[in-house]
PDB file of N, CA and C in Angstrom:
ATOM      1  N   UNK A   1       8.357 -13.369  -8.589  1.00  0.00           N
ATOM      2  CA  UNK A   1       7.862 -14.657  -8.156  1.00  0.00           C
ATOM      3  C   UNK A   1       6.555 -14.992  -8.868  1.00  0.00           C
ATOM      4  N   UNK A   2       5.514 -13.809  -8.658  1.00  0.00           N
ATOM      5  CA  UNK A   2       4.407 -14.072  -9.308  1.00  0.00           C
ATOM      6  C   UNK A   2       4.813 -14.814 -11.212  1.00  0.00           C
ATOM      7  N   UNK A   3       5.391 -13.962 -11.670  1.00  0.00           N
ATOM      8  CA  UNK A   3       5.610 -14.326 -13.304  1.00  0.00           C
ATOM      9  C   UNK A   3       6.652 -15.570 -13.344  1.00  0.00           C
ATOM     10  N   UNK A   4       7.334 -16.019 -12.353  1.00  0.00           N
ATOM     11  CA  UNK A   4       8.395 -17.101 -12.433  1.00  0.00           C
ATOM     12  C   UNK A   4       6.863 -18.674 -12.502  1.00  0.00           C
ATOM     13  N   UNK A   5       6.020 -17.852 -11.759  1.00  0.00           N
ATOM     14  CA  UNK A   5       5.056 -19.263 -11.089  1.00  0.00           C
ATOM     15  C   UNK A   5       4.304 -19.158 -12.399  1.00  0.00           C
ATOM     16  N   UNK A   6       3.575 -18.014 -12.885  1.00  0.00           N
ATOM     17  CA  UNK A   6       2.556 -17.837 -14.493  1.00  0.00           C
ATOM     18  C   UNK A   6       3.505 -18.670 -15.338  1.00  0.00           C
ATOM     19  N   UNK A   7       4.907 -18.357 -15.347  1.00  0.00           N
ATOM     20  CA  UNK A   7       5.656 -19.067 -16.871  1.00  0.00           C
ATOM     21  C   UNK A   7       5.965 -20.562 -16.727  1.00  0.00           C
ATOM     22  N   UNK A   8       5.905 -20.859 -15.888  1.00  0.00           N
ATOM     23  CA  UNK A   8       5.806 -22.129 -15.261  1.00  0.00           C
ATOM     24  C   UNK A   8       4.772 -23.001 -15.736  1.00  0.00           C
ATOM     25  N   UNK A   9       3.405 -22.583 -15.337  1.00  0.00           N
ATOM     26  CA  UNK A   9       2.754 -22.990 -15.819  1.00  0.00           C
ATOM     27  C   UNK A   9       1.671 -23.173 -17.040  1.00  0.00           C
ATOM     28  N   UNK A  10       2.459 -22.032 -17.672  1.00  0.00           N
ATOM     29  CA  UNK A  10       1.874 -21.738 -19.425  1.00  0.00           C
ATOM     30  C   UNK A  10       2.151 -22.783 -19.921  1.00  0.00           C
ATOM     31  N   UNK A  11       3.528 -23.403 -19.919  1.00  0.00           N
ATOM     32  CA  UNK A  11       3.750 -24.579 -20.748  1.00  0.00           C
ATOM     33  C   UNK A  11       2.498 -25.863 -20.170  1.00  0.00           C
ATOM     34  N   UNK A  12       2.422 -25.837 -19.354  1.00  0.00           N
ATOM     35  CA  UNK A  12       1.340 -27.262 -18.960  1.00  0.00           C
ATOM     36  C   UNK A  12       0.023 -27.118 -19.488  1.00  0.00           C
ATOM     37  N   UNK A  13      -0.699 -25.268 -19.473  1.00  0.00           N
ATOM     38  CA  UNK A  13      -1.845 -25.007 -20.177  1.00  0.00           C
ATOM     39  C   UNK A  13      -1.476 -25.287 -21.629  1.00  0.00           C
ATOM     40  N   UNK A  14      -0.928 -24.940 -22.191  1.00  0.00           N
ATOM     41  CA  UNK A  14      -0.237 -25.083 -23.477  1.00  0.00           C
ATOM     42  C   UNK A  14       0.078 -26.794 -24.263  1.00  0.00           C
ATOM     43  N   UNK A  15       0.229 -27.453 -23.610  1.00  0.00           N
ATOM     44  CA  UNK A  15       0.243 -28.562 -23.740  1.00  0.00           C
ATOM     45  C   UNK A  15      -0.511 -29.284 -24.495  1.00  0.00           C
ATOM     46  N   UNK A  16      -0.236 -29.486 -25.967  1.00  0.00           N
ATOM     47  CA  UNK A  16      -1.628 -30.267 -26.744  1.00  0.00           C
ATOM     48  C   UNK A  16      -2.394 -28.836 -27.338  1.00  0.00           C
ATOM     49  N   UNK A  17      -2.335 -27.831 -27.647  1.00  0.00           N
ATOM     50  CA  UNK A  17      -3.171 -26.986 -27.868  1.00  0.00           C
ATOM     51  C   UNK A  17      -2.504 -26.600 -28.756  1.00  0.00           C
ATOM     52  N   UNK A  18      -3.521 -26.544 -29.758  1.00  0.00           N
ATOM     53  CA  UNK A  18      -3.480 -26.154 -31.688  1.00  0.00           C
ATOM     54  C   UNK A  18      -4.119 -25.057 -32.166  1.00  0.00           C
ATOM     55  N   UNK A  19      -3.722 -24.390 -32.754  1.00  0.00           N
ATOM     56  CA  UNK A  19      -4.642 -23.079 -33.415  1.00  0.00           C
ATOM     57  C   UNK A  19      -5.937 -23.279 -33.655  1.00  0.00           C
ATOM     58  N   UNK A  20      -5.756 -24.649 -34.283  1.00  0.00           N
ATOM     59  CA  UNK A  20      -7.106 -25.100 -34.462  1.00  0.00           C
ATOM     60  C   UNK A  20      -8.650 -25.147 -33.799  1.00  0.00           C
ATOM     61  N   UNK A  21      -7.933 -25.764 -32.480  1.00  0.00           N
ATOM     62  CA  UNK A  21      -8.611 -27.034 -31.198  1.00  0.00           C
ATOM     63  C   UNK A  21      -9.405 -25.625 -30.842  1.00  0.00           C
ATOM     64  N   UNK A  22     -10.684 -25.847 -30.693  1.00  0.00           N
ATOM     65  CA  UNK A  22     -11.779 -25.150 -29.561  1.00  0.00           C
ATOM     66  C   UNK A  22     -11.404 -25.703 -28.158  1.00  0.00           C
ATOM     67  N   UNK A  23     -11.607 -24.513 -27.560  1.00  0.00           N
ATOM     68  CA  UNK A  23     -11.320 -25.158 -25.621  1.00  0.00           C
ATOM     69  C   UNK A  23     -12.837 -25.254 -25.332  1.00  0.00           C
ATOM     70  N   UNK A  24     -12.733 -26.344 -24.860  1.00  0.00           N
ATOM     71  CA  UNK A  24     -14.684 -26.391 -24.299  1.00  0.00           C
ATOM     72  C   UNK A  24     -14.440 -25.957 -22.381  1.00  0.00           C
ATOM     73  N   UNK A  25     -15.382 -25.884 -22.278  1.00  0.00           N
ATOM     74  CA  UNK A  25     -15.670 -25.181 -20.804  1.00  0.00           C
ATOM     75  C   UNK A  25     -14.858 -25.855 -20.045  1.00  0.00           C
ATOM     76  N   UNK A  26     -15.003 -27.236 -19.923  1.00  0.00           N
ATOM     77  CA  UNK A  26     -14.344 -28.336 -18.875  1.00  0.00           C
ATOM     78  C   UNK A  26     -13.122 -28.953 -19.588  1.00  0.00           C
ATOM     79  N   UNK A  27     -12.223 -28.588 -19.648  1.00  0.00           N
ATOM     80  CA  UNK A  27     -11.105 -29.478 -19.986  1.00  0.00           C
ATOM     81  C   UNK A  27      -9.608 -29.287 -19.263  1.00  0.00           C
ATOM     82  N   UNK A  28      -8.649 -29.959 -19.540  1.00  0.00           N
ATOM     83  CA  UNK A  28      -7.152 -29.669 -18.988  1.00  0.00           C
ATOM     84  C   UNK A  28      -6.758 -27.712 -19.075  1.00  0.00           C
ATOM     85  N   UNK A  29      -6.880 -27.761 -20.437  1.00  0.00           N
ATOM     86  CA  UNK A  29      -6.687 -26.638 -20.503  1.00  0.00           C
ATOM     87  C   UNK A  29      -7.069 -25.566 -20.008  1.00  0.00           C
ATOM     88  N   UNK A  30      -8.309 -25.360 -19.987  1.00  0.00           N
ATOM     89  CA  UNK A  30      -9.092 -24.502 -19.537  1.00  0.00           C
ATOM     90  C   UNK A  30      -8.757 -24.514 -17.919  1.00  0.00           C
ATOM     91  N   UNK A  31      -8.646 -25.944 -17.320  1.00  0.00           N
ATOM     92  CA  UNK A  31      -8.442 -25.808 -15.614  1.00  0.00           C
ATOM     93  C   UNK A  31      -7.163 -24.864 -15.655  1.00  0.00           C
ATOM     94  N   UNK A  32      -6.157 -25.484 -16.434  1.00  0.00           N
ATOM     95  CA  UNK A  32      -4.536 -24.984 -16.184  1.00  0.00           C
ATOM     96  C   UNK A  32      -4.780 -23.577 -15.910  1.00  0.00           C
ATOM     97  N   UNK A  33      -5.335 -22.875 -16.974  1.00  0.00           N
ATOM     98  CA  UNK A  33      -5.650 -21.525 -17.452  1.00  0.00           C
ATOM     99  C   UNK A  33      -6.571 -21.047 -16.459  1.00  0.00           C
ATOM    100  N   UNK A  34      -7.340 -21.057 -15.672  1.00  0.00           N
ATOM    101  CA  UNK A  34      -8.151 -20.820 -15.003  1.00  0.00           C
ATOM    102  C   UNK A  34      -7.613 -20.622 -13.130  1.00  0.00           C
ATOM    103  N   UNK A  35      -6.933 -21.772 -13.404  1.00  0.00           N
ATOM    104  CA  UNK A  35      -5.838 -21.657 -12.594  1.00  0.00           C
ATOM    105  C   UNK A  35      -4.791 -20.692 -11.971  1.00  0.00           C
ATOM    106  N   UNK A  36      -3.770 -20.989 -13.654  1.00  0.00           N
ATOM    107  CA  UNK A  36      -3.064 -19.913 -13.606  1.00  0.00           C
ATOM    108  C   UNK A  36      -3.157 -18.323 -13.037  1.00  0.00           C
ATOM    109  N   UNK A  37      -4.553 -18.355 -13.457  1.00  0.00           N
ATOM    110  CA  UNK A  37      -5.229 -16.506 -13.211  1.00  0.00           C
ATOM    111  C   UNK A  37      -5.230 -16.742 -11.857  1.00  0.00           C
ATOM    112  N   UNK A  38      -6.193 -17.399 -11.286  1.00  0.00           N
ATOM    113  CA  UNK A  38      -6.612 -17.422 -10.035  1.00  0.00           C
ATOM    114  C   UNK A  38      -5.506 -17.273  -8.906  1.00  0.00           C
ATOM    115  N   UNK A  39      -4.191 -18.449  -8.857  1.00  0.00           N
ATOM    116  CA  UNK A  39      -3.205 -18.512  -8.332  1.00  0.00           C
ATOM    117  C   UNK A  39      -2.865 -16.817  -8.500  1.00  0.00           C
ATOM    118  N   UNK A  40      -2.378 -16.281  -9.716  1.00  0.00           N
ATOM    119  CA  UNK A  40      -1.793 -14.938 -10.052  1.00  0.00           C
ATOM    120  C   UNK A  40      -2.554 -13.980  -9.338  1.00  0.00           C
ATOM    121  N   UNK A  41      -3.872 -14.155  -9.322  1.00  0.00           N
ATOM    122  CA  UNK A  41      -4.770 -13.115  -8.691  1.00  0.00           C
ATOM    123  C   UNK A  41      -4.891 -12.976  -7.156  1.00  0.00           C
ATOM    124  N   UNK A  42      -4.946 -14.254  -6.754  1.00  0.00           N
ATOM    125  CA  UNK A  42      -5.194 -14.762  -5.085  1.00  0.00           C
ATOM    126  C   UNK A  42      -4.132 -14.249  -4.936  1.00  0.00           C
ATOM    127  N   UNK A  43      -2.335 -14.491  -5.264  1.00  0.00           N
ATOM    128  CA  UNK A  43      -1.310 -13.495  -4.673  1.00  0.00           C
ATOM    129  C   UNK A  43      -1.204 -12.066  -5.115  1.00  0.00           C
ATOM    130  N   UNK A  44      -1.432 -11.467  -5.756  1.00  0.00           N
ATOM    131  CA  UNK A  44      -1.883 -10.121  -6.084  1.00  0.00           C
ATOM    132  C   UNK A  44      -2.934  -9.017  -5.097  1.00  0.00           C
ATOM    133  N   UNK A  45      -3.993  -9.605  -5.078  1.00  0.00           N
ATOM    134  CA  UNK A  45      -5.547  -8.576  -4.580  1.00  0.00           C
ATOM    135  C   UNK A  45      -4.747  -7.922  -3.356  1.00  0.00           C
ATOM    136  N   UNK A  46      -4.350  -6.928  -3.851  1.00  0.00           N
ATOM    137  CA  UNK A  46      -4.629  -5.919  -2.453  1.00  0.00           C
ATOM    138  C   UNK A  46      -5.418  -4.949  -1.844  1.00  0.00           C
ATOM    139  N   UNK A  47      -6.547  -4.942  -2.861  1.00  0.00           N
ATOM    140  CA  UNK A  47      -7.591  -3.774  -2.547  1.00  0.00           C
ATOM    141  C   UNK A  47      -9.053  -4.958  -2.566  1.00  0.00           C
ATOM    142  N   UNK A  48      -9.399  -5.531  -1.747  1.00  0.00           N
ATOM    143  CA  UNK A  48     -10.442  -6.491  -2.524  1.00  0.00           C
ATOM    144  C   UNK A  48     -12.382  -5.734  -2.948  1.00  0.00           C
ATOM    145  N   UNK A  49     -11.921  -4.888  -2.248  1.00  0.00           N
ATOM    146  CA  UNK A  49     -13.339  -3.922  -2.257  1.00  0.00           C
ATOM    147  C   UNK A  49     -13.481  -2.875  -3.548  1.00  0.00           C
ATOM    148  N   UNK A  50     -12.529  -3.297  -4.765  1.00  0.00           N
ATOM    149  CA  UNK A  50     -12.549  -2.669  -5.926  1.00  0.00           C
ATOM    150  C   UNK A  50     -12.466  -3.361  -6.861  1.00  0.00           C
ATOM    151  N   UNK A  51     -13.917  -3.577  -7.177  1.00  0.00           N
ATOM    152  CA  UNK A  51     -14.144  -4.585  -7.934  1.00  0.00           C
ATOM    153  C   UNK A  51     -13.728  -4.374  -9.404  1.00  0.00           C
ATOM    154  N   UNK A  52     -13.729  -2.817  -9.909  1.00  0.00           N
ATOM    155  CA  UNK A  52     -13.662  -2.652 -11.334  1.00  0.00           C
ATOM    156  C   UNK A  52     -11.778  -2.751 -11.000  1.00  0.00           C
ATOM    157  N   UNK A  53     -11.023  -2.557 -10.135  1.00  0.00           N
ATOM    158  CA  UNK A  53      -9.668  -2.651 -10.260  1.00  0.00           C
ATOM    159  C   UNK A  53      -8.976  -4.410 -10.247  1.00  0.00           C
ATOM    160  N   UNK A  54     -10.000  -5.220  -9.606  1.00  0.00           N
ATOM    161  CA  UNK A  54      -9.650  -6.654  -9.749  1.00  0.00           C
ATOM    162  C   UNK A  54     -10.416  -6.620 -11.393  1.00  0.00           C
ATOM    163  N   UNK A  55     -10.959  -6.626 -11.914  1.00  0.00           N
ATOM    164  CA  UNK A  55     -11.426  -6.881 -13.381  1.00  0.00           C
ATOM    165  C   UNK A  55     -10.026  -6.277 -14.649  1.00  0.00           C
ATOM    166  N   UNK A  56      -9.741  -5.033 -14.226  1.00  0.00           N
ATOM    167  CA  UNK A  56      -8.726  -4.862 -15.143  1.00  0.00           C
ATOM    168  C   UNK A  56      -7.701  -6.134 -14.859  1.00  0.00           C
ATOM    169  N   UNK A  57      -6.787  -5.651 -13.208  1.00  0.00           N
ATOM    170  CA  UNK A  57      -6.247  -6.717 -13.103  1.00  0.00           C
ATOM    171  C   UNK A  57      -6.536  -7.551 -13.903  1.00  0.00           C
ATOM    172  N   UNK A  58      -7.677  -8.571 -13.822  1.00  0.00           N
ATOM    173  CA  UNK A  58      -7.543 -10.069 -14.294  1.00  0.00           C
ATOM    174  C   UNK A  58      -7.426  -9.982 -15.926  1.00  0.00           C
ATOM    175  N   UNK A  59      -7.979  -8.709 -16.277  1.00  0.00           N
ATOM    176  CA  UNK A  59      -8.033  -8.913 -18.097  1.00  0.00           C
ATOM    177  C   UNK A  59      -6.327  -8.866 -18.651  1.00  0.00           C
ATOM    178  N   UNK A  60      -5.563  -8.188 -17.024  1.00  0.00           N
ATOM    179  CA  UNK A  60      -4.253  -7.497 -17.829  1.00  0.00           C
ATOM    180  C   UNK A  60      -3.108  -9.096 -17.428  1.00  0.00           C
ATOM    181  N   UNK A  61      -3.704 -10.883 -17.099  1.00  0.00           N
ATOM    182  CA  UNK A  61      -3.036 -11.349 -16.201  1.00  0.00           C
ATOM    183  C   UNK A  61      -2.492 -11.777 -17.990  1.00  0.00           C
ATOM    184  N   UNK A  62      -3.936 -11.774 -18.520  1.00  0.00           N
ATOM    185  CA  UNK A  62      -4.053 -12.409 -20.029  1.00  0.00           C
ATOM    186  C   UNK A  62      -2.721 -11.650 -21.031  1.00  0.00           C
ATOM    187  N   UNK A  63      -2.125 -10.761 -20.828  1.00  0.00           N
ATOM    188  CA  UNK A  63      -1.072 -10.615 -22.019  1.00  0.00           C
ATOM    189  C   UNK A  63       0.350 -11.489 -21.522  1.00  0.00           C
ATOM    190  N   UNK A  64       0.134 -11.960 -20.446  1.00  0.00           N
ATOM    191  CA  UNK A  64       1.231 -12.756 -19.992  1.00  0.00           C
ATOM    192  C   UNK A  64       1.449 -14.167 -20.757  1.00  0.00           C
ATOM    193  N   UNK A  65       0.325 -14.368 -20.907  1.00  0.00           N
ATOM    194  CA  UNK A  65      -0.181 -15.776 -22.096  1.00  0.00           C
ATOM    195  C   UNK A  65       0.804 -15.962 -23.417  1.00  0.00           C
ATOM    196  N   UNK A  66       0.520 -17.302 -23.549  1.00  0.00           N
ATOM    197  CA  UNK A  66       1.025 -17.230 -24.687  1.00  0.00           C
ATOM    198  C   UNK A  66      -0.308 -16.567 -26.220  1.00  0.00           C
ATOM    199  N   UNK A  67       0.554 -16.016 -27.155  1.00  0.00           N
ATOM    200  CA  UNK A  67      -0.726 -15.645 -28.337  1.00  0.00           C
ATOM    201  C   UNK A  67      -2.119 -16.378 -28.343  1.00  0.00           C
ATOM    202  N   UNK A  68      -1.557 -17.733 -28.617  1.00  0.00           N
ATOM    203  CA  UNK A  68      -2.968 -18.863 -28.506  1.00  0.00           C
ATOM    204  C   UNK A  68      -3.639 -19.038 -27.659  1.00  0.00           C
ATOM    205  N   UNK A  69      -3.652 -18.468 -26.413  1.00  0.00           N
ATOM    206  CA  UNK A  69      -4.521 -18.745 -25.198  1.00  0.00           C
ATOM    207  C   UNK A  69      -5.323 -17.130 -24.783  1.00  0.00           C
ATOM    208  N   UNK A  70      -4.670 -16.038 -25.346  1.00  0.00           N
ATOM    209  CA  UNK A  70      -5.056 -14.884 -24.908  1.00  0.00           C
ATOM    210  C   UNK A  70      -6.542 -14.543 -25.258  1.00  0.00           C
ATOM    211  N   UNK A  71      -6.902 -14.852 -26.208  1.00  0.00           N
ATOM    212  CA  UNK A  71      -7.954 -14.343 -26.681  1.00  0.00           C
ATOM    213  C   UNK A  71      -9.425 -15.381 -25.412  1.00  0.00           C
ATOM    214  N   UNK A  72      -8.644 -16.675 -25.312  1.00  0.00           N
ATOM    215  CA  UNK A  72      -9.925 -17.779 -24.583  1.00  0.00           C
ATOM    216  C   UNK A  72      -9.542 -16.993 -23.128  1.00  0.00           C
ATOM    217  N   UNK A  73      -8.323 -16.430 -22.813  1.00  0.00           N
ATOM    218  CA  UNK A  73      -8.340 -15.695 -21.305  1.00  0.00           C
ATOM    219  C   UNK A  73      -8.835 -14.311 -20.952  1.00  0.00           C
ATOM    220  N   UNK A  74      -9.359 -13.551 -22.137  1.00  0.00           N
ATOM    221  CA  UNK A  74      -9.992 -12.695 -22.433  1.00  0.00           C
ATOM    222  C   UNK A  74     -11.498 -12.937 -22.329  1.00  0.00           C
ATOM    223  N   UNK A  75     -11.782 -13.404 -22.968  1.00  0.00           N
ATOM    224  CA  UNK A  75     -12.935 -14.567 -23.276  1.00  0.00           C
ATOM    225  C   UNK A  75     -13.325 -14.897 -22.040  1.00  0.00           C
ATOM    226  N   UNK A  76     -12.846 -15.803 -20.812  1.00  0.00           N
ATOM    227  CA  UNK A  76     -12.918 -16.547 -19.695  1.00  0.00           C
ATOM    228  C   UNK A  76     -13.443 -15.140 -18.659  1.00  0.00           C
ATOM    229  N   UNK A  77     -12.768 -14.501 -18.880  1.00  0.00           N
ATOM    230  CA  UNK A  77     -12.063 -13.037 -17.944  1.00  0.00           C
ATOM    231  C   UNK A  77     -13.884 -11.958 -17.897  1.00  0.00           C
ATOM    232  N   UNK A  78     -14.256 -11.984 -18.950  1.00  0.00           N
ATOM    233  CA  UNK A  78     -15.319 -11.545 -19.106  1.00  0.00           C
ATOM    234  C   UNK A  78     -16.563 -11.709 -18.542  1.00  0.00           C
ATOM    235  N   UNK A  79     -16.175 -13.410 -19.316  1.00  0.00           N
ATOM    236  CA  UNK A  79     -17.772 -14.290 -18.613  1.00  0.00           C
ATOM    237  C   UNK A  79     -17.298 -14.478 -17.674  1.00  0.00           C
ATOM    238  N   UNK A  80     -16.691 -14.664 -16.655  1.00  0.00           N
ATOM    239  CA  UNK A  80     -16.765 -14.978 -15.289  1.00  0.00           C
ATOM    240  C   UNK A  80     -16.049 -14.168 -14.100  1.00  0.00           C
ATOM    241  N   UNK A  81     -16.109 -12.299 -14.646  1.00  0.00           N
ATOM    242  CA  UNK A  81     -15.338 -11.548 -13.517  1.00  0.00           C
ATOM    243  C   UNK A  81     -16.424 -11.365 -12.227  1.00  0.00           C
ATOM    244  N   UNK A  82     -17.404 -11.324 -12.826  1.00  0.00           N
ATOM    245  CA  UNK A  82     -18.148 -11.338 -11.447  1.00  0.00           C
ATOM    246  C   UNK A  82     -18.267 -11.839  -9.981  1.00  0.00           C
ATOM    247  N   UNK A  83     -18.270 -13.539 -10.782  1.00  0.00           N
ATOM    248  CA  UNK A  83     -18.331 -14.966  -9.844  1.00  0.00           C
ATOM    249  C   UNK A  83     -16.881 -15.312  -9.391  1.00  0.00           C
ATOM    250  N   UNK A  84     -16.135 -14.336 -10.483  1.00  0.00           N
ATOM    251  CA  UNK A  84     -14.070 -14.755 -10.068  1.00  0.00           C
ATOM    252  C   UNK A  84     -14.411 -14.258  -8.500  1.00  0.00           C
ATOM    253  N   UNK A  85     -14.902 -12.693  -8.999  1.00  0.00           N
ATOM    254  CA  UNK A  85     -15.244 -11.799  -7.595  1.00  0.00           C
ATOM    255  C   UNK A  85     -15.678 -12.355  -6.113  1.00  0.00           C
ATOM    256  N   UNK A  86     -16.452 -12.674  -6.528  1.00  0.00           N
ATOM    257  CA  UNK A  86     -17.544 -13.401  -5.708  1.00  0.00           C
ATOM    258  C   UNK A  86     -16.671 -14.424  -4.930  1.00  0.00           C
ATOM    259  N   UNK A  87     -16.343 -15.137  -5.574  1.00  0.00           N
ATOM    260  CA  UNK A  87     -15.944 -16.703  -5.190  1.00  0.00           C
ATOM    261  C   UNK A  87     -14.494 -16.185  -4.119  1.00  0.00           C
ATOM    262  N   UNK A  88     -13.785 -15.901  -5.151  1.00  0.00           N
ATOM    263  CA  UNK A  88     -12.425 -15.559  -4.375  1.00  0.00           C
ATOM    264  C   UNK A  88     -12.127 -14.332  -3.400  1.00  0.00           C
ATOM    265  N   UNK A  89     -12.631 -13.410  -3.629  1.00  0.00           N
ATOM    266  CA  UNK A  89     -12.669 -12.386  -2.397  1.00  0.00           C
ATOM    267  C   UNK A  89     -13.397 -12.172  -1.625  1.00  0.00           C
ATOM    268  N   UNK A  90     -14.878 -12.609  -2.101  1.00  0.00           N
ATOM    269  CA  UNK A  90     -15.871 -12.243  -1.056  1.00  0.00           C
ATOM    270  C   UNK A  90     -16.048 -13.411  -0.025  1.00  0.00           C
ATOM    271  N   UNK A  91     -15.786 -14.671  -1.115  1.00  0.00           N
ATOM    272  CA  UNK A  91     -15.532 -16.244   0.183  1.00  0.00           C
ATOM    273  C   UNK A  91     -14.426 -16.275   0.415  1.00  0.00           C
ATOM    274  N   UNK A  92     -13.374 -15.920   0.196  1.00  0.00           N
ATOM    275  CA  UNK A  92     -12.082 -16.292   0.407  1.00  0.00           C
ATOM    276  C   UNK A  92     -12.364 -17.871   0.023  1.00  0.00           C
ATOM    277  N   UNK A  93     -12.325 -18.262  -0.989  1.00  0.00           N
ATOM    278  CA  UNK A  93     -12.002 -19.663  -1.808  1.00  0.00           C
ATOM    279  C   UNK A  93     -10.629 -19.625  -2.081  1.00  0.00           C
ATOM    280  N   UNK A  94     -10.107 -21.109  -2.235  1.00  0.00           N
ATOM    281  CA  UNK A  94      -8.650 -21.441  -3.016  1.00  0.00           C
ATOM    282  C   UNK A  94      -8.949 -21.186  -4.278  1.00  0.00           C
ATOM    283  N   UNK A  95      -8.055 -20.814  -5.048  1.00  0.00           N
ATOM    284  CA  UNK A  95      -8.194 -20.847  -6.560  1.00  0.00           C
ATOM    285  C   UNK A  95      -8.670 -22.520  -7.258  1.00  0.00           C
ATOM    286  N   UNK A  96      -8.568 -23.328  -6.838  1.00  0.00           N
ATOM    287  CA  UNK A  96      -9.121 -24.629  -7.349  1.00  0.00           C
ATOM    288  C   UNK A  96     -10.341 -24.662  -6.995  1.00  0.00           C
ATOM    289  N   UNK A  97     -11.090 -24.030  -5.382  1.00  0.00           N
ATOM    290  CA  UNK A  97     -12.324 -24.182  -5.234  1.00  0.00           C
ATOM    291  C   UNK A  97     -12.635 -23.370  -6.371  1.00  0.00           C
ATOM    292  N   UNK A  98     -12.212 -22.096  -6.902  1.00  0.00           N
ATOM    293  CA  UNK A  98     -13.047 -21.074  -7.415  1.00  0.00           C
ATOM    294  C   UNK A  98     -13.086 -21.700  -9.296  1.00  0.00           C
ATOM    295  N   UNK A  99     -11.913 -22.191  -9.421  1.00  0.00           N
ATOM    296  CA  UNK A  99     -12.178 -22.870 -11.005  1.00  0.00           C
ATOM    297  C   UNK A  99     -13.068 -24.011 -10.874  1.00  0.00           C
ATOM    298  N   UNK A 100     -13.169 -24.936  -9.987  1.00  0.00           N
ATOM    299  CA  UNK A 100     -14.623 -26.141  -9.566  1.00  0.00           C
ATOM    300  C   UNK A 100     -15.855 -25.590  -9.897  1.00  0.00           C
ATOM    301  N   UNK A 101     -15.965 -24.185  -8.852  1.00  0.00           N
ATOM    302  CA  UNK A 101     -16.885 -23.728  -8.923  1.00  0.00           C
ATOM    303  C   UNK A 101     -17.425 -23.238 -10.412  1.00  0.00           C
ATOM    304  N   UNK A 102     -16.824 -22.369 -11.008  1.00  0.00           N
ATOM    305  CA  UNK A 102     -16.988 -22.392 -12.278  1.00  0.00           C
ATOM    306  C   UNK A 102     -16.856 -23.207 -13.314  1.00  0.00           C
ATOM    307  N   UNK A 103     -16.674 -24.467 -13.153  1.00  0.00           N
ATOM    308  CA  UNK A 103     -16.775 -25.556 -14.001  1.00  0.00           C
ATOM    309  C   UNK A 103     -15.723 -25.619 -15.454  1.00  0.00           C
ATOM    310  N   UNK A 104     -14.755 -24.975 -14.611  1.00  0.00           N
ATOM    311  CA  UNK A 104     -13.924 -24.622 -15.776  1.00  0.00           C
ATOM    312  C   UNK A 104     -12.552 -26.157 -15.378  1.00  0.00           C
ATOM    313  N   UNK A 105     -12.845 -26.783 -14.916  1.00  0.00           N
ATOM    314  CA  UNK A 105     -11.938 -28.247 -14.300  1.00  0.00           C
ATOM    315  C   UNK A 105     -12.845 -29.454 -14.218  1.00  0.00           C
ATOM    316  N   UNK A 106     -12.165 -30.132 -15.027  1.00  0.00           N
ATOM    317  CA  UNK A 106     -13.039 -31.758 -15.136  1.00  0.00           C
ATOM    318  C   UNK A 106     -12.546 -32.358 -13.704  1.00  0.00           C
TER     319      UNK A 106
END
């Protein structure tokens, strides 16, 4: 279920995105993608008091990606495992509060 809902929505992150194109902090993409994790993660966490085991988790949500997005979900995964932390397990946030919060959604 979890990977039926991720493949689902790769194509919508994916959408418009070129080898080329830089993702800036706030855009479609970046929400989709930001998203995607969060949704994947929020049904996943079963240990929430292990923080270095939600960090792999989230680095390992990124090979599910398509090639072109892995490296910015790597990237994302880094700068913001802390506050992912924070936001979503320690507040219990929705995954949309927690991408708002990080300013990763226009």
């Amino acid at each position: 279920m979890k990977i039926a809902l991720l493949l689902c929505l790769v194509p919508l992150a994916t959408a418009g995105f070129s080898a080329n194109a830089e993702v800036s902090p706030k855009n479609d993409i970046s929400c989709a993608l930001c998203m995607t994790v969060m949704e994947v993660l929020d049904a996943t966490i079963t240990d929430p008091t292990n923080e270095q085991e939600v960090a792999v988790f989230l680095d390992q949500i990124c090979s599910f990606l398509p090639d072109l997005l892995q490296q910015e979900c790597h990237t994302m995964i880094l700068e913001y495992t802390d506050d992912i932390i924070e936001l979503l397990v320690n507040q219990y946030l929705a995954p949309r509060d927690v991408c708002d919060a990080l300013t990763l959604c226009p």
